[in-house]
N, C-alpha and C. Protein backbone atom coordinates (compact mmCIF):
# COMPACT_ATOMS: atom_id res chain seq x y z
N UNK A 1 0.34 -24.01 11.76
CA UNK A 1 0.09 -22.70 11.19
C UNK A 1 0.95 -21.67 11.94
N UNK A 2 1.14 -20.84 11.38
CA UNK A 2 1.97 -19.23 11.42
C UNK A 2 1.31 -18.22 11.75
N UNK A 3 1.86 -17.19 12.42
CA UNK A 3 0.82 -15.89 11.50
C UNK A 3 2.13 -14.82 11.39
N UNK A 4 1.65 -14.24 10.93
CA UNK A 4 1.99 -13.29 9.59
C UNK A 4 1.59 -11.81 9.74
N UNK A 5 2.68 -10.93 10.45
CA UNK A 5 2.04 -9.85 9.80
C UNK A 5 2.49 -8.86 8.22
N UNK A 6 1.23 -8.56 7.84
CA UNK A 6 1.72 -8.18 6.43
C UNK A 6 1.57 -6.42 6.44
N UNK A 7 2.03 -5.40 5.79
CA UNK A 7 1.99 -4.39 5.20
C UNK A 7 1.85 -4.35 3.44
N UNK A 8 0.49 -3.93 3.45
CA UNK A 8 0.55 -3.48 2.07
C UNK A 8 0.72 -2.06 2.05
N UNK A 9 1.60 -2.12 0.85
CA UNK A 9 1.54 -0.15 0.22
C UNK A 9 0.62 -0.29 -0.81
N UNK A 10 -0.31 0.50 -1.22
CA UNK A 10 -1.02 0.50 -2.35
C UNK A 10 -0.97 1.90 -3.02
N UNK A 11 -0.42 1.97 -4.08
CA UNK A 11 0.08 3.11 -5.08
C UNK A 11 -0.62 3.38 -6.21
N UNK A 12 -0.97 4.63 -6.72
CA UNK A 12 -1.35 4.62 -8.12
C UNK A 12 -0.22 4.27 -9.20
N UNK A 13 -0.55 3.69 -10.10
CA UNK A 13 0.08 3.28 -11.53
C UNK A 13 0.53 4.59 -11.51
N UNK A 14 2.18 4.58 -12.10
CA UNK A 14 2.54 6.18 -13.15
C UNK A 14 1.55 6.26 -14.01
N UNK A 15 1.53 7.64 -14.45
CA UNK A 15 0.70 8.12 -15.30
C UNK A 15 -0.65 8.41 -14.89
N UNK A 16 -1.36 7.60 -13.67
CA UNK A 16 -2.71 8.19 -13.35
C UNK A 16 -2.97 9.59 -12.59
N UNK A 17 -3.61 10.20 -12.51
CA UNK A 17 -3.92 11.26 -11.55
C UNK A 17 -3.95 10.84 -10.37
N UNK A 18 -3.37 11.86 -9.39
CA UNK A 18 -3.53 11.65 -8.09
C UNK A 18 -4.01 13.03 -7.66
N UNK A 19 -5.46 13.12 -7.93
CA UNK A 19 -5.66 14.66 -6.95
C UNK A 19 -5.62 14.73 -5.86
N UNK A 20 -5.02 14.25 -5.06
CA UNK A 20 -5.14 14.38 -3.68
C UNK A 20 -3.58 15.02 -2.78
N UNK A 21 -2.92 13.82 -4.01
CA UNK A 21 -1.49 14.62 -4.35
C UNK A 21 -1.25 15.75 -5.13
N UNK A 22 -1.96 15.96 -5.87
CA UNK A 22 -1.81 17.33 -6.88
C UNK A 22 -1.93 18.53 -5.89
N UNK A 23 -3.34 18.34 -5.04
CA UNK A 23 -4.15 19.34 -4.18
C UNK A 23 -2.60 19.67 -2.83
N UNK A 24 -2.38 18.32 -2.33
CA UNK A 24 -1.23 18.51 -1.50
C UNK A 24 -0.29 19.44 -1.69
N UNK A 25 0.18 19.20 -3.32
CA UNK A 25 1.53 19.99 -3.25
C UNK A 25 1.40 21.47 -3.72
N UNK A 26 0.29 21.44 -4.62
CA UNK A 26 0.06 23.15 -4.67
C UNK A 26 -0.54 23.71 -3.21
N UNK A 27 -0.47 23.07 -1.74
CA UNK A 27 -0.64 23.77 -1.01
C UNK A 27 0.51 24.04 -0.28
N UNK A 28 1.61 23.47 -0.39
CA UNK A 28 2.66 23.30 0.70
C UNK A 28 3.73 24.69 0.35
N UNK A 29 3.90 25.12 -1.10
CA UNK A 29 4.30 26.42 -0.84
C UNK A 29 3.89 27.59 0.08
N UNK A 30 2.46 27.65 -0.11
CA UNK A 30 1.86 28.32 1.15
C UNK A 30 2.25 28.57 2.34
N UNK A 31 2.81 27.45 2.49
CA UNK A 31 2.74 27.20 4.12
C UNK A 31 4.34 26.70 3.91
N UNK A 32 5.15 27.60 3.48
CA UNK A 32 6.44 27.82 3.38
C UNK A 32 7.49 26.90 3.13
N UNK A 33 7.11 25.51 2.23
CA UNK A 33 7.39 24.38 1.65
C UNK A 33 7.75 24.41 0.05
N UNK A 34 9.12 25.07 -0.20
CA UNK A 34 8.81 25.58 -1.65
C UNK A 34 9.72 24.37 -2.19
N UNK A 35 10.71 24.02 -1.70
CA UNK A 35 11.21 22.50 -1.78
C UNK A 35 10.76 21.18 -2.26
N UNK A 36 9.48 20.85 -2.34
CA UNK A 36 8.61 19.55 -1.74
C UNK A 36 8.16 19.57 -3.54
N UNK A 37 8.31 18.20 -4.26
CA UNK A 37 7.34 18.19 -5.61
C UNK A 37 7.32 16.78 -5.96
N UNK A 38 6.74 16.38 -6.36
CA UNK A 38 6.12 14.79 -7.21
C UNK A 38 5.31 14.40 -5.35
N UNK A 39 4.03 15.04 -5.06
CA UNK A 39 3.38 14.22 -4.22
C UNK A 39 2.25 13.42 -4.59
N UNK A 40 2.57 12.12 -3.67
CA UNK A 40 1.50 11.14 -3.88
C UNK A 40 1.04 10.81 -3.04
N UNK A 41 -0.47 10.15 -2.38
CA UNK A 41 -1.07 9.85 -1.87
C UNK A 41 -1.25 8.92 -2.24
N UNK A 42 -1.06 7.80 -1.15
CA UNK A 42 -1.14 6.12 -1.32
C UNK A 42 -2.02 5.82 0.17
N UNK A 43 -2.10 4.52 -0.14
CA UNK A 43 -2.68 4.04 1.80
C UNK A 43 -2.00 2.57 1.66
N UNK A 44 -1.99 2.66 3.08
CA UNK A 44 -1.36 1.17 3.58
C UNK A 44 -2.32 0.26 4.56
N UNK A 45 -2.19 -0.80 4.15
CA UNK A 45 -3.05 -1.82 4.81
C UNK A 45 -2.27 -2.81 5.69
N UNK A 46 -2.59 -3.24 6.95
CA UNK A 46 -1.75 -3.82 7.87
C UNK A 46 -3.18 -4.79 8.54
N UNK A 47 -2.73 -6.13 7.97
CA UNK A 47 -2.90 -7.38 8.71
C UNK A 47 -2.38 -8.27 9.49
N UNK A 48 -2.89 -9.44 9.88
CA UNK A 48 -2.03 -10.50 10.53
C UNK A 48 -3.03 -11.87 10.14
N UNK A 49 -2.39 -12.45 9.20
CA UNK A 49 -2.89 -13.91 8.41
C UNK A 49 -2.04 -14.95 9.12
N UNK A 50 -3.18 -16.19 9.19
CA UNK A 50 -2.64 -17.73 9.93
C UNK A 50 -2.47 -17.93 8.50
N UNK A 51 -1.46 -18.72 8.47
CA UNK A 51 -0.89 -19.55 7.13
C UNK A 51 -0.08 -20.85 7.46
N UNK A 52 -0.08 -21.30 7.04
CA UNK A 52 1.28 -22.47 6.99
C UNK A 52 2.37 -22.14 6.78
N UNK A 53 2.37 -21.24 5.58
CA UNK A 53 4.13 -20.71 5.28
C UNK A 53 4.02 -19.46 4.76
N UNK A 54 5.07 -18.62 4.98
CA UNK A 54 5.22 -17.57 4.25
C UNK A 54 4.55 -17.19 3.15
N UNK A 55 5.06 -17.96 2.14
CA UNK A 55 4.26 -18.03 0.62
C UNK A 55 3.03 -18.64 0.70
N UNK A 56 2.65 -19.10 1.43
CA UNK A 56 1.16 -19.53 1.53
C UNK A 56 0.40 -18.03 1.91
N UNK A 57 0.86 -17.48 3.01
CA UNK A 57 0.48 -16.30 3.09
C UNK A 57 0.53 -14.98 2.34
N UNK A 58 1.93 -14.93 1.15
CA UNK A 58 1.62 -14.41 -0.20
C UNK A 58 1.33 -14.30 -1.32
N UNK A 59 0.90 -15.44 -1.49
CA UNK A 59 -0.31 -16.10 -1.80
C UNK A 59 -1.93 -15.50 -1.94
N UNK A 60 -2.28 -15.83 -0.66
CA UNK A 60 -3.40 -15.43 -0.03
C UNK A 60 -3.79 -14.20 -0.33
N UNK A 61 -2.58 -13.43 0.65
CA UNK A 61 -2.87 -11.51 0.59
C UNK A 61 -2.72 -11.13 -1.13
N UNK A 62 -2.07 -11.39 -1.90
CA UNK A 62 -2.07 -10.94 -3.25
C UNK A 62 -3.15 -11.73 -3.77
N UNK A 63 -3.83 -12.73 -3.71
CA UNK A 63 -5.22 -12.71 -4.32
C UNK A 63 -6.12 -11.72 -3.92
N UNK A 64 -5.54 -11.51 -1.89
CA UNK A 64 -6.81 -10.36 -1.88
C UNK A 64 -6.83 -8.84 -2.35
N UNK A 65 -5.62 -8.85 -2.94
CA UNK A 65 -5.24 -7.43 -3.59
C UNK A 65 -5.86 -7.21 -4.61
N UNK A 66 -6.11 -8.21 -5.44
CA UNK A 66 -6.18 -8.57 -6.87
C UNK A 66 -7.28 -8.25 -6.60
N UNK A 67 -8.59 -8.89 -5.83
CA UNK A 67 -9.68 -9.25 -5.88
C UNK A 67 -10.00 -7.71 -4.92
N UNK A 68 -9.85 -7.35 -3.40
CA UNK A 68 -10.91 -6.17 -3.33
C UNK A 68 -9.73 -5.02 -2.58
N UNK A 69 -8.59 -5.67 -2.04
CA UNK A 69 -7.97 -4.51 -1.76
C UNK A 69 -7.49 -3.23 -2.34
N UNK A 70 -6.69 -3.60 -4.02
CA UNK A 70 -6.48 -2.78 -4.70
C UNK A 70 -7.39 -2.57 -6.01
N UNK A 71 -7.30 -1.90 -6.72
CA UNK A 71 -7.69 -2.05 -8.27
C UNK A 71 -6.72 -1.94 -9.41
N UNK A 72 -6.17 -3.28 -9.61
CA UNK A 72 -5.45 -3.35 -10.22
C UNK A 72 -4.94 -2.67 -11.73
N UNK A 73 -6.24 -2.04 -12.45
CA UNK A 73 -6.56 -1.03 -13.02
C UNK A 73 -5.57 0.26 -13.38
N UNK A 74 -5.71 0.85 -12.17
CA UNK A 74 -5.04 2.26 -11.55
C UNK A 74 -4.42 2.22 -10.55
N UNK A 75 -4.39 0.86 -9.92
CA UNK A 75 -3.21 0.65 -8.75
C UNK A 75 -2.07 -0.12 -8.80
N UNK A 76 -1.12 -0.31 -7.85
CA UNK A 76 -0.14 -0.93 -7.78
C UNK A 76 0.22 -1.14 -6.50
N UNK A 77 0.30 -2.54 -5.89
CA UNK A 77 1.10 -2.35 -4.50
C UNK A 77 2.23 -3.56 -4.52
N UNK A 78 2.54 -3.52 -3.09
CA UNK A 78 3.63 -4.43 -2.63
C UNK A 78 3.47 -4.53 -1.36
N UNK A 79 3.99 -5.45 -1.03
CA UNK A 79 3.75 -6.34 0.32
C UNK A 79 5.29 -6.70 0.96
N UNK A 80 5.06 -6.23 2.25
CA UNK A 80 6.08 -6.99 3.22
C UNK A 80 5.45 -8.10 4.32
N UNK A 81 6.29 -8.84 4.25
CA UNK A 81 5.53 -9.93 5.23
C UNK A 81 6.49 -10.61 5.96
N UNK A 82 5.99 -10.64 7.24
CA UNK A 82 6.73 -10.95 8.35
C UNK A 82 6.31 -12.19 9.16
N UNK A 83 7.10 -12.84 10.15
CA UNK A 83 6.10 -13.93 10.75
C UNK A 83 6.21 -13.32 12.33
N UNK A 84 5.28 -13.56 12.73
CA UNK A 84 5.38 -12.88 14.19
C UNK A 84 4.89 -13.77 15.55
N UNK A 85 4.90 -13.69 16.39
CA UNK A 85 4.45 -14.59 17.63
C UNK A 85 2.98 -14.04 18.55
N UNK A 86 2.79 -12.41 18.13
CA UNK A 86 1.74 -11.85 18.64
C UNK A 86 0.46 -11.62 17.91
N UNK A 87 -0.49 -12.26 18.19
CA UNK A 87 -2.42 -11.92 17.54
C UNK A 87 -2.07 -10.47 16.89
C-alpha cells in the first residue's frame, strides 16, 4: 500500500447561485476593489488515503464525492492526487 495525498476543489455547477459569492463581491467595491467580478465561493478538502495505486485511490475519493463529500446536484469538483511518504 501507498498513501496518497489528495486535494479536492469542490465548485458550484454554472448556473447555480452562489450567495456567498454574490454577498462577496457587492462588498469589495466598498472597500476600494472596483476591479474584482464573477466571485465564487468553493471549499477544498485535503486528505491522505492508503491505497495500492493511484487509481485505486481515485477511485475511492470520487466515490466519496459522489456519495457525501459533494452534491453532485449543484456541485462539481476535481481532484489532485499525489503519492507521498508522510502520515
Amino acid at each position: 500500500m501507498a498513501l496518497f495525498e489528495v486535494l479536492i476543489d469542490i465548485a458550484h455547477l454554472p448556473g447555480v447561485a452562489d450567495p456567498a459569492g454574490a454577498t462577496v463581491e457587492r462588498a469589495l467595491p466598498a472597500l476600494g476593489y472596483t476591479n474584482v467580478s464573477d466571485v465564487k465561493i468553493a471549499k477544498s478538502i485535503r486528505l491522505t488515503i492508503d491505497a495500492p495505486t493511484a487509481e485505486a485511490a481515485e477511485t475511492q475519493v470520487r466515490e466519496m464525492c459522489e456519495r457525501i463529500l459533494a452534491n453532485p446536484v449543484i456541485e462539481d469538483y476535481s481532484l489532485r492526487i499525489s503519492e507521498t511518504t508522510s502520515p
